[in-house]
N, C-alpha and C. Protein backbone atom coordinates (compact mmCIF):
# COMPACT_ATOMS: atom_id res chain seq x y z
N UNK A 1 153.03 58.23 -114.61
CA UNK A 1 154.48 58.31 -114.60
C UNK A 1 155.04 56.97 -114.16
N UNK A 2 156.28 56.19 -114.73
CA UNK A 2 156.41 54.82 -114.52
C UNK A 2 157.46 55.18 -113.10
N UNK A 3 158.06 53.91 -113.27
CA UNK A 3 159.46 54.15 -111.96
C UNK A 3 160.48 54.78 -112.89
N UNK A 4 160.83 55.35 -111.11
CA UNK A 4 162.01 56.42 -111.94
C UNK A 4 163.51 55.41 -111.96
N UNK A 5 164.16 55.93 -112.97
CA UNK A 5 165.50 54.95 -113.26
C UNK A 5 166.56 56.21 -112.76
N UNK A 6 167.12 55.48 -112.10
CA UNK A 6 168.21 56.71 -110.98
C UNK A 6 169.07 56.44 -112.42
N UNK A 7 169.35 55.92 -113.53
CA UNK A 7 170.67 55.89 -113.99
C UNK A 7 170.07 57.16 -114.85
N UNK A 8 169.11 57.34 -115.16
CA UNK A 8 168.90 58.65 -116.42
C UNK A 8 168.85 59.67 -115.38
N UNK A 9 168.46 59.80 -114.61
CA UNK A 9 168.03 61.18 -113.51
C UNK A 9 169.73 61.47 -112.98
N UNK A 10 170.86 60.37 -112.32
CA UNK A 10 172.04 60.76 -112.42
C UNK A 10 172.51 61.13 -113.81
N UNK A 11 172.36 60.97 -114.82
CA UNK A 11 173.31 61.14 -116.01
C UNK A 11 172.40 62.70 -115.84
N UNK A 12 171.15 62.92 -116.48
CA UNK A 12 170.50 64.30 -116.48
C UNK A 12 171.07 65.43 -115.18
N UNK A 13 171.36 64.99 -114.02
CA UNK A 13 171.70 65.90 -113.24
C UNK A 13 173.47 66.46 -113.57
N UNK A 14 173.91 64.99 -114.08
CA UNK A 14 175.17 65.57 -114.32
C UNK A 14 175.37 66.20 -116.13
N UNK A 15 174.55 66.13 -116.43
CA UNK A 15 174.34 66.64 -117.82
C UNK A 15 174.32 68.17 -117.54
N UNK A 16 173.29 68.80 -116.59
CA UNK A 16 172.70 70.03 -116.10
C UNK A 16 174.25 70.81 -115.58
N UNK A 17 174.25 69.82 -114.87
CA UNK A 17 175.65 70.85 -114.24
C UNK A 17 176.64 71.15 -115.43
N UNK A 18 177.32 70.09 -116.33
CA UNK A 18 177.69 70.38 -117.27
C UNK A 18 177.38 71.55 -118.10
N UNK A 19 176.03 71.52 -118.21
CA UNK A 19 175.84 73.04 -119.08
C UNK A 19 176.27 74.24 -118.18
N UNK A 20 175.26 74.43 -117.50
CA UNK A 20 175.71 75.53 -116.36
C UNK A 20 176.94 75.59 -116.32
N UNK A 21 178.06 74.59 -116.31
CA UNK A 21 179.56 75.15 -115.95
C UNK A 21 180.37 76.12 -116.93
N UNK A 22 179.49 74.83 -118.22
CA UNK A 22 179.92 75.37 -119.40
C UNK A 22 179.42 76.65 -119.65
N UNK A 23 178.18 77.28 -119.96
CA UNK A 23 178.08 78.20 -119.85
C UNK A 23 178.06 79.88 -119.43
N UNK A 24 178.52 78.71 -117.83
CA UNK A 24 178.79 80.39 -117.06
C UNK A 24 180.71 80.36 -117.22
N UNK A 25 181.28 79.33 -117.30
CA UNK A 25 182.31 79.63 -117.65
C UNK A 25 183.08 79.90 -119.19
N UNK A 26 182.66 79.58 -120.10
CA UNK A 26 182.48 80.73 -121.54
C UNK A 26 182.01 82.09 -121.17
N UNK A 27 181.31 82.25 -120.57
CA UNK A 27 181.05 84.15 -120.58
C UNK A 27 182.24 84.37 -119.21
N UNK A 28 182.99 83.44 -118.51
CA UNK A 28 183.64 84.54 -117.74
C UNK A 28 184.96 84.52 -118.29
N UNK A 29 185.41 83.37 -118.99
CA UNK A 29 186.91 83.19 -119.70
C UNK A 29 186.59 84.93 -120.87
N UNK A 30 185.38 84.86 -121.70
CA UNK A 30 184.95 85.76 -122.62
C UNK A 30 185.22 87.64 -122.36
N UNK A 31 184.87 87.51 -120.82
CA UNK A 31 184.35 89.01 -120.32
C UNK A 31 185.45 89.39 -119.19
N UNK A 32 185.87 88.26 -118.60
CA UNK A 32 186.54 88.69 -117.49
C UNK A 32 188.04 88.38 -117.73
N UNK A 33 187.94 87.20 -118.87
CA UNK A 33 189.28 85.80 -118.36
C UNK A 33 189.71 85.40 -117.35
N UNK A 34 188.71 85.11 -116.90
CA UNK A 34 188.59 84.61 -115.49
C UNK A 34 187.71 82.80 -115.90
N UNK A 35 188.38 82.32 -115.09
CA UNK A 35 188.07 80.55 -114.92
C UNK A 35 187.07 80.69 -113.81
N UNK A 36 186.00 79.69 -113.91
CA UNK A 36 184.88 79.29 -113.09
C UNK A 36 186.05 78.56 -112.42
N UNK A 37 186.73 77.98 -112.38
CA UNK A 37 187.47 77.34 -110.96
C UNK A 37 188.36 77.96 -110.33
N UNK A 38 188.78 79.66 -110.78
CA UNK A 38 188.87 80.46 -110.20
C UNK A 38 188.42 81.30 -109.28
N UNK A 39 186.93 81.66 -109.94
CA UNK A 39 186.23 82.32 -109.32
C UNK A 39 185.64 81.61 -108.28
N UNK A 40 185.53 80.01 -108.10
CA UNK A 40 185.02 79.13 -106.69
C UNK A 40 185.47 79.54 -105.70
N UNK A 41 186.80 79.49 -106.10
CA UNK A 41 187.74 79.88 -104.39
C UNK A 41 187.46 81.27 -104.00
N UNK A 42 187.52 82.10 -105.38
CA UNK A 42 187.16 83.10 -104.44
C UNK A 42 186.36 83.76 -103.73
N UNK A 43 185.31 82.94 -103.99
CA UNK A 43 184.21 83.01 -103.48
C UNK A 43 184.49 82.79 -102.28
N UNK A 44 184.64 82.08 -101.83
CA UNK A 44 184.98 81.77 -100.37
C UNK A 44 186.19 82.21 -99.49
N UNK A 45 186.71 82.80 -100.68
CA UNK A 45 187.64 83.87 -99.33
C UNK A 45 186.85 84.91 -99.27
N UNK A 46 185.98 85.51 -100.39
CA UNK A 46 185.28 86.84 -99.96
C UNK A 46 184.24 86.08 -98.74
N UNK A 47 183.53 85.05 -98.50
CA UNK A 47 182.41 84.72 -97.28
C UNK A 47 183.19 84.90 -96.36
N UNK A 48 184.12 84.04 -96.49
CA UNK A 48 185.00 83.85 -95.12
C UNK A 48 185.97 85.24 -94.25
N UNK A 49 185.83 85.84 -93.47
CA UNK A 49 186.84 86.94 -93.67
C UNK A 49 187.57 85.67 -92.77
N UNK A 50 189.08 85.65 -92.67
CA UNK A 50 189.81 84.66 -91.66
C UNK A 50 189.84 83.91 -92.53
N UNK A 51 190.21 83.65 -93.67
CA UNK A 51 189.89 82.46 -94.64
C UNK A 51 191.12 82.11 -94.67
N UNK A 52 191.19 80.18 -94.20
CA UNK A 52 192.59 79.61 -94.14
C UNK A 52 192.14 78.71 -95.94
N UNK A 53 193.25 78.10 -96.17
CA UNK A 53 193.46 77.21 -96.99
C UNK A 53 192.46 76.03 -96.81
N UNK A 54 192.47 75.41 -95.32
CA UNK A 54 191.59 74.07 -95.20
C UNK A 54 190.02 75.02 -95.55
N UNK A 55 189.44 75.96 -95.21
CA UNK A 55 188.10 76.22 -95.22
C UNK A 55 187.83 76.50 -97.19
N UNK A 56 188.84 76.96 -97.98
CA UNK A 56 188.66 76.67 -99.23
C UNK A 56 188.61 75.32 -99.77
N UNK A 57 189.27 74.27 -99.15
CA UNK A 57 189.50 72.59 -99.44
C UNK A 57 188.14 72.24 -98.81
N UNK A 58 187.31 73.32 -97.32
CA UNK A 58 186.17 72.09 -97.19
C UNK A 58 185.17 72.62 -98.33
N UNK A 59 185.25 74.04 -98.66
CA UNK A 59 183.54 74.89 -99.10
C UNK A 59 183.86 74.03 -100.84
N UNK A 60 184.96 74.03 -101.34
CA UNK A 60 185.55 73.03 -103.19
C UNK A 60 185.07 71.48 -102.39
N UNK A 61 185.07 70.87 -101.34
CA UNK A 61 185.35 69.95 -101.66
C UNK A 61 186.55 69.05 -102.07
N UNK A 62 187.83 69.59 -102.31
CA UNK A 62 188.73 69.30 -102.19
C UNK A 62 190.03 69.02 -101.57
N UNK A 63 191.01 68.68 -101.77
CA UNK A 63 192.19 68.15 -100.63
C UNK A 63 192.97 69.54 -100.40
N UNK A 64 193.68 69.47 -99.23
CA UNK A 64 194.52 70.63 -98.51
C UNK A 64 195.32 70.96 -99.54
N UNK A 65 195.86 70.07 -100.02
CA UNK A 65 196.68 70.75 -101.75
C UNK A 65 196.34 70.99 -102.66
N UNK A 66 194.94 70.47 -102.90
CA UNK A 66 194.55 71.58 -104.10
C UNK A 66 193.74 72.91 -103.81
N UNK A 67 193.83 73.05 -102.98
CA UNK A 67 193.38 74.50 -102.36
C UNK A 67 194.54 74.84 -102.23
N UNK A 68 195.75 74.67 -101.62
CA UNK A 68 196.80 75.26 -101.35
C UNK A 68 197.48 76.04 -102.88
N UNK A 69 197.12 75.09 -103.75
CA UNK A 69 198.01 75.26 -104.93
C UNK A 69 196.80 76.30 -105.95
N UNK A 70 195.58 76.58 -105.84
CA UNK A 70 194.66 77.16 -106.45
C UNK A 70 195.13 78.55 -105.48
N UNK A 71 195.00 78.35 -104.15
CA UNK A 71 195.29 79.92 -103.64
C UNK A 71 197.29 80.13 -103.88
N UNK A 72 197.61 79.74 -104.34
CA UNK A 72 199.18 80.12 -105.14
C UNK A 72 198.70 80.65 -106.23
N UNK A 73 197.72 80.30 -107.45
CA UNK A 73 197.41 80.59 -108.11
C UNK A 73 196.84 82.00 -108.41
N UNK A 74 195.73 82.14 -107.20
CA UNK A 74 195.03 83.29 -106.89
C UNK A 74 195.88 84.63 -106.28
N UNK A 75 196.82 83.81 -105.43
CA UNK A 75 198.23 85.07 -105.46
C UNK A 75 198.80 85.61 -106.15
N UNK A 76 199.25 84.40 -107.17
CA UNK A 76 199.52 85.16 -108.36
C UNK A 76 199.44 86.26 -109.32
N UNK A 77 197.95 85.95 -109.71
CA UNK A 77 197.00 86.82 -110.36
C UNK A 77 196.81 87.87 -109.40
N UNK A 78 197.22 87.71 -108.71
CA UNK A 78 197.55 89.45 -108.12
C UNK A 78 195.64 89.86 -107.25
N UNK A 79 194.91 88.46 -106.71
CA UNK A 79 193.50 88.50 -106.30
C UNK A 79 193.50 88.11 -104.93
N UNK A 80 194.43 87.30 -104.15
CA UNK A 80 194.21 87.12 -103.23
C UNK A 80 195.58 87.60 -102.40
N UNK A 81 196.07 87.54 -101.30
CA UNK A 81 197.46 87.79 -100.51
C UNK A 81 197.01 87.10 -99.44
N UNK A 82 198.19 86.18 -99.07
CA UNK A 82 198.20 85.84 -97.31
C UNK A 82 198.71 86.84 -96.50
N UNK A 83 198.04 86.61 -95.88
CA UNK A 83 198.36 87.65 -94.49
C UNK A 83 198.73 86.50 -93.01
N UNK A 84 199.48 87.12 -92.39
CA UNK A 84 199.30 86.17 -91.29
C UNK A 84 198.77 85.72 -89.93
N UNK A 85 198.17 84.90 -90.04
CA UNK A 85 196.98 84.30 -88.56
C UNK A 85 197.58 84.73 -87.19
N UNK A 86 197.01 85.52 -86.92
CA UNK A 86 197.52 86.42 -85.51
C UNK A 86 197.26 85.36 -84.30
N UNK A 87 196.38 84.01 -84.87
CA UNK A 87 196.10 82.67 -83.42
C UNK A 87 196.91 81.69 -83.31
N UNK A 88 198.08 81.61 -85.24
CA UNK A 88 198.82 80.49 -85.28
C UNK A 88 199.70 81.22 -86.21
N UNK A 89 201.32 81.75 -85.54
CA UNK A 89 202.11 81.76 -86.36
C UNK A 89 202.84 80.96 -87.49
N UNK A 90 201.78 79.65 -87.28
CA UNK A 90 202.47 78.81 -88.42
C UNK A 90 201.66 78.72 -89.21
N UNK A 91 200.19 79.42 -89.53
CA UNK A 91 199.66 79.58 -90.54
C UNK A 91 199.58 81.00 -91.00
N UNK A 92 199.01 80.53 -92.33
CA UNK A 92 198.15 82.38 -93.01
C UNK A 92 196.73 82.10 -92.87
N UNK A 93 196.25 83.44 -93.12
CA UNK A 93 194.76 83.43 -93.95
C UNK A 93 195.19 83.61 -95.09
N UNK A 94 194.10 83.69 -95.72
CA UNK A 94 193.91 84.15 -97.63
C UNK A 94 192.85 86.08 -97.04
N UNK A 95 193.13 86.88 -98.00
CA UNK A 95 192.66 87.89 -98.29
C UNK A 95 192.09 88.00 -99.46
N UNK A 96 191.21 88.73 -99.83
CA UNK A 96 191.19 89.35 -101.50
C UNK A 96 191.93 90.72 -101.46
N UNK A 97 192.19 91.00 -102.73
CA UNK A 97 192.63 92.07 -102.77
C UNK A 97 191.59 92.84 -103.54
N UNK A 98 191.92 94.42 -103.64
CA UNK A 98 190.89 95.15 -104.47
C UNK A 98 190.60 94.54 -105.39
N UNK A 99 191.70 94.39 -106.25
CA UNK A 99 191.31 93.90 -107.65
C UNK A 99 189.99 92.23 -107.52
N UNK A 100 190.63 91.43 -106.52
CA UNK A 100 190.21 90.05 -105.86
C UNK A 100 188.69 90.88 -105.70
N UNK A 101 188.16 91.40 -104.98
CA UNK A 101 186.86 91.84 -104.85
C UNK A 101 186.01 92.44 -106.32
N UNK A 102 186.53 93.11 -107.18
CA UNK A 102 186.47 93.17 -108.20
C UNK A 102 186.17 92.24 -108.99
N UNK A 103 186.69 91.36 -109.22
CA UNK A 103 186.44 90.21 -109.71
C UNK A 103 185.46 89.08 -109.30
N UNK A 104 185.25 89.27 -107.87
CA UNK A 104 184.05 88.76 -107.41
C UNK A 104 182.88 88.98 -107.86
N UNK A 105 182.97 90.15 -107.39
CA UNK A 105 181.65 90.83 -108.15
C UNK A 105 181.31 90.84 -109.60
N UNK A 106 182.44 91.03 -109.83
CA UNK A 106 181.42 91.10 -111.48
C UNK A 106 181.56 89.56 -111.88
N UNK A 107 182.21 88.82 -111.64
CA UNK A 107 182.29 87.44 -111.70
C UNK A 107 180.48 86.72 -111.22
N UNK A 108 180.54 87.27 -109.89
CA UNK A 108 179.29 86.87 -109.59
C UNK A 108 177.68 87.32 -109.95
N UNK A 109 178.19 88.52 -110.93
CA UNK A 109 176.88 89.06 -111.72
C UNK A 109 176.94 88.01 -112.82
N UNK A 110 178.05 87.67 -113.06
CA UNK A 110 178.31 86.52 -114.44
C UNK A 110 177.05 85.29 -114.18
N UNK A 111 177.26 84.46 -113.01
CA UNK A 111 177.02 83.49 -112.42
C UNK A 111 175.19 83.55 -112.18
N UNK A 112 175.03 85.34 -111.53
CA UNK A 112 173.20 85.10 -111.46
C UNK A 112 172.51 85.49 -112.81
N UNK A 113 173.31 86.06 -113.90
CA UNK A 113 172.61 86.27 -114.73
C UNK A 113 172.14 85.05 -115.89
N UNK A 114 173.32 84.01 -115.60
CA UNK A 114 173.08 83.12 -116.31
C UNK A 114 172.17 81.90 -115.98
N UNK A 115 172.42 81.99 -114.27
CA UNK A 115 171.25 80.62 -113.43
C UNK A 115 169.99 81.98 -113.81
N UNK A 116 169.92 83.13 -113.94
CA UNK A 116 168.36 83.74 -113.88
C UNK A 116 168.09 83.20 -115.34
N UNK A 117 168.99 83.63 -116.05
CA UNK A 117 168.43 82.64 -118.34
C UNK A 117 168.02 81.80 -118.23
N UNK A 118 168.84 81.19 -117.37
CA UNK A 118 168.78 79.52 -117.94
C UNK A 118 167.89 78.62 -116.77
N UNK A 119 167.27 78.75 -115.19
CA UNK A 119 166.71 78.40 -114.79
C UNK A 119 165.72 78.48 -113.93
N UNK A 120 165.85 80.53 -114.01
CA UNK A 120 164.73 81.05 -113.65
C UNK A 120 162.92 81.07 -114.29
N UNK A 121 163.40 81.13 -115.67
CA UNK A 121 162.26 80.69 -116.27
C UNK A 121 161.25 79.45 -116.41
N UNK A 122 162.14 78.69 -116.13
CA UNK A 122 161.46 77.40 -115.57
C UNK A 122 160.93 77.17 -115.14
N UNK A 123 162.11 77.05 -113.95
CA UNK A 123 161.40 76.90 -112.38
C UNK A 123 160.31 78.13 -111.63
N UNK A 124 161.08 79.43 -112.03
CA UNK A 124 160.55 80.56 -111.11
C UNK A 124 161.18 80.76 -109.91
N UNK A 125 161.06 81.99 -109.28
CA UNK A 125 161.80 82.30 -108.67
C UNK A 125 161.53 81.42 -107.34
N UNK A 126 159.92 81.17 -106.65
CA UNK A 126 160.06 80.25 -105.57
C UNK A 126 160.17 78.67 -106.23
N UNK A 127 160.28 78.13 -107.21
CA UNK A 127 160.88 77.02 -107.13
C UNK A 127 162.08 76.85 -107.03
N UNK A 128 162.89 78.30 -107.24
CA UNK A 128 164.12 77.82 -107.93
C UNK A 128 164.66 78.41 -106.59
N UNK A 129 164.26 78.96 -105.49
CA UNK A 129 164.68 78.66 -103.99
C UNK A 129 164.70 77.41 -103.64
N UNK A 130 162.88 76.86 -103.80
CA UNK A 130 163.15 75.43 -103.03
C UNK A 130 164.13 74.67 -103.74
N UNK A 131 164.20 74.64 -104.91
CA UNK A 131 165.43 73.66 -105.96
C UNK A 131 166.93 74.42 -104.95
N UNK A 132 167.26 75.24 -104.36
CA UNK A 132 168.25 75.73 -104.02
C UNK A 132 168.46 75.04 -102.79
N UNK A 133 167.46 74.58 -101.64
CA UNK A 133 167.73 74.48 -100.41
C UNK A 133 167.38 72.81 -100.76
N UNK A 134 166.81 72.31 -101.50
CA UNK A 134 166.72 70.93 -101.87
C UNK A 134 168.30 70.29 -102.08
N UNK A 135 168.84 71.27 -103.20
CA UNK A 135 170.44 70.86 -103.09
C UNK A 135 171.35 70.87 -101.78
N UNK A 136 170.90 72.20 -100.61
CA UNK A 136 171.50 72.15 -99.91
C UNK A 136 171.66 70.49 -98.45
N UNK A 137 169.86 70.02 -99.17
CA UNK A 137 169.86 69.55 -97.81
C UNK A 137 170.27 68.13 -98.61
N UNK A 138 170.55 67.92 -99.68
CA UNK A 138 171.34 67.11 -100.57
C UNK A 138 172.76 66.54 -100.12
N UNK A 139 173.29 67.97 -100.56
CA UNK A 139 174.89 68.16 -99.70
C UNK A 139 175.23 67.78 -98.19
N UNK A 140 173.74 68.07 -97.75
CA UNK A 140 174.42 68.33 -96.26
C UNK A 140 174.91 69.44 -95.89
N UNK A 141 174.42 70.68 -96.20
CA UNK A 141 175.18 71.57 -95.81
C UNK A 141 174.95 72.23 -94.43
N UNK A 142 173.43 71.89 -94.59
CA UNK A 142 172.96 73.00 -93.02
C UNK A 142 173.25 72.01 -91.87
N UNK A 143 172.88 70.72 -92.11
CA UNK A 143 173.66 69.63 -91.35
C UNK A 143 174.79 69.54 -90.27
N UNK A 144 176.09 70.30 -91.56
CA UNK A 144 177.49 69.89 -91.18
C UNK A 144 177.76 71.46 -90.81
N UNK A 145 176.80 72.33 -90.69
CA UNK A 145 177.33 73.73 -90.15
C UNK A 145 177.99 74.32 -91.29
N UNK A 146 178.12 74.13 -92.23
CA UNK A 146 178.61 74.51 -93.40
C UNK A 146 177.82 75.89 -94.19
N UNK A 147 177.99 76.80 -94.69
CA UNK A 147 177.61 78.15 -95.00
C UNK A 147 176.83 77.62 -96.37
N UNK A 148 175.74 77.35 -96.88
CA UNK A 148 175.00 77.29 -97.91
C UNK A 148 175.18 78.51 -99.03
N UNK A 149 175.65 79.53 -98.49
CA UNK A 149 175.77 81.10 -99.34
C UNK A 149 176.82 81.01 -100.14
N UNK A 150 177.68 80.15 -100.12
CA UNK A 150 179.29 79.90 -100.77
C UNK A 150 179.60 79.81 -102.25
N UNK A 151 179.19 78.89 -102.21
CA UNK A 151 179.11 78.49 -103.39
C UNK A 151 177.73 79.27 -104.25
C-alpha cells in the first residue's frame, strides 16, 4: 500500500457523507416529507429532555440563530412547542410534541435502515461500532462531554 494522500481520503469521506445524506434524505422527503435537516434537531430535543436552543446549535454544530430559526420551523410544523424554563424566565426549552415523537421515530427507523443497506454489510456490525466511536473520538465528542447518541 503506497502513502496515503489526505486529498483523496478527504474528498472520499466527503463523498460518503454525501451519499448517506442523500439517500436517507430521499426516503424521508418520499415516506415522511420530512427533511434530514429536520429530523437533526429533532433528534436532539427528543435526547435532551430540558432542551434549550443553544444545546441544538452545540449537538448541529451550528450558530444560536440557526437553531433558533430551525426550532421556529419545528414549531411550526406543529413537532416541537416551547415551554418555559422554570430556572430562567427569560428563556424556553424546546419540547416534542406527539406528533414531534412520531416523527422521530419513524424518521429514525428511516436513518438505521439505510446505514444497516448501505454500511452494515461491509463493515459488519463490530466494525461498524468501532467505525462509530472512531468518528466519535474524531469529533471530540466523549472529550467535550458531549452525548455521542445524538446524532
Amino acid at each position: 500500500m503506497g502513502e496515503l494522500d489526505h486529498a483523496v481520503l478527504f474528498e472520499r469521506i466527503v463523498r460518503l457523507q454525501v451519499d448517506l445524506f442523500d439517500a436517507v434524505d430521499t426516503r424521508l422527503r418520499r415516506e415522511l416529507d420530512l427533511l434530514l435537516i429536520a429530523l437533526l434537531p429533532l433528534r436532539i430535543v427528543a435526547a435532551h429532555p430540558g432542551c434549550r436552543v443553544q444545546d441544538v446549535a452545540d449537538g448541529l454544530g451550528i450558530s444560536v440563530g440557526g437553531a433558533s430559526k430551525s426550532a421556529d420551523r419545528l414549531e411550526r410544523s406543529g413537532w416541537v412547542r416551547r415551554v418555559d424554563n422554570p430556572s430562567d424566565r427569560r428563556s424556553s426549552m424546546l419540547e416534542l410534541t406527539a406528533a414531534g415523537k412520531r416523527m422521530v421515530a419513524a424518521g429514525s427507523a428511516i436513518v438505521r435502515e439505510e446505514m444497516d443497506a448501505r454500511l452494515a454489510p461491509i463493515l459488519g456490525t463490530r466494525e461498524l461500532a468501532h467505525f462509530a466511536a472512531d468518528i466519535d473520538r474524531l469529533l471530540g465528542l466523549h472529550q467535550n462531554g458531549r452525548d455521542s447518541d445524538t446524532l
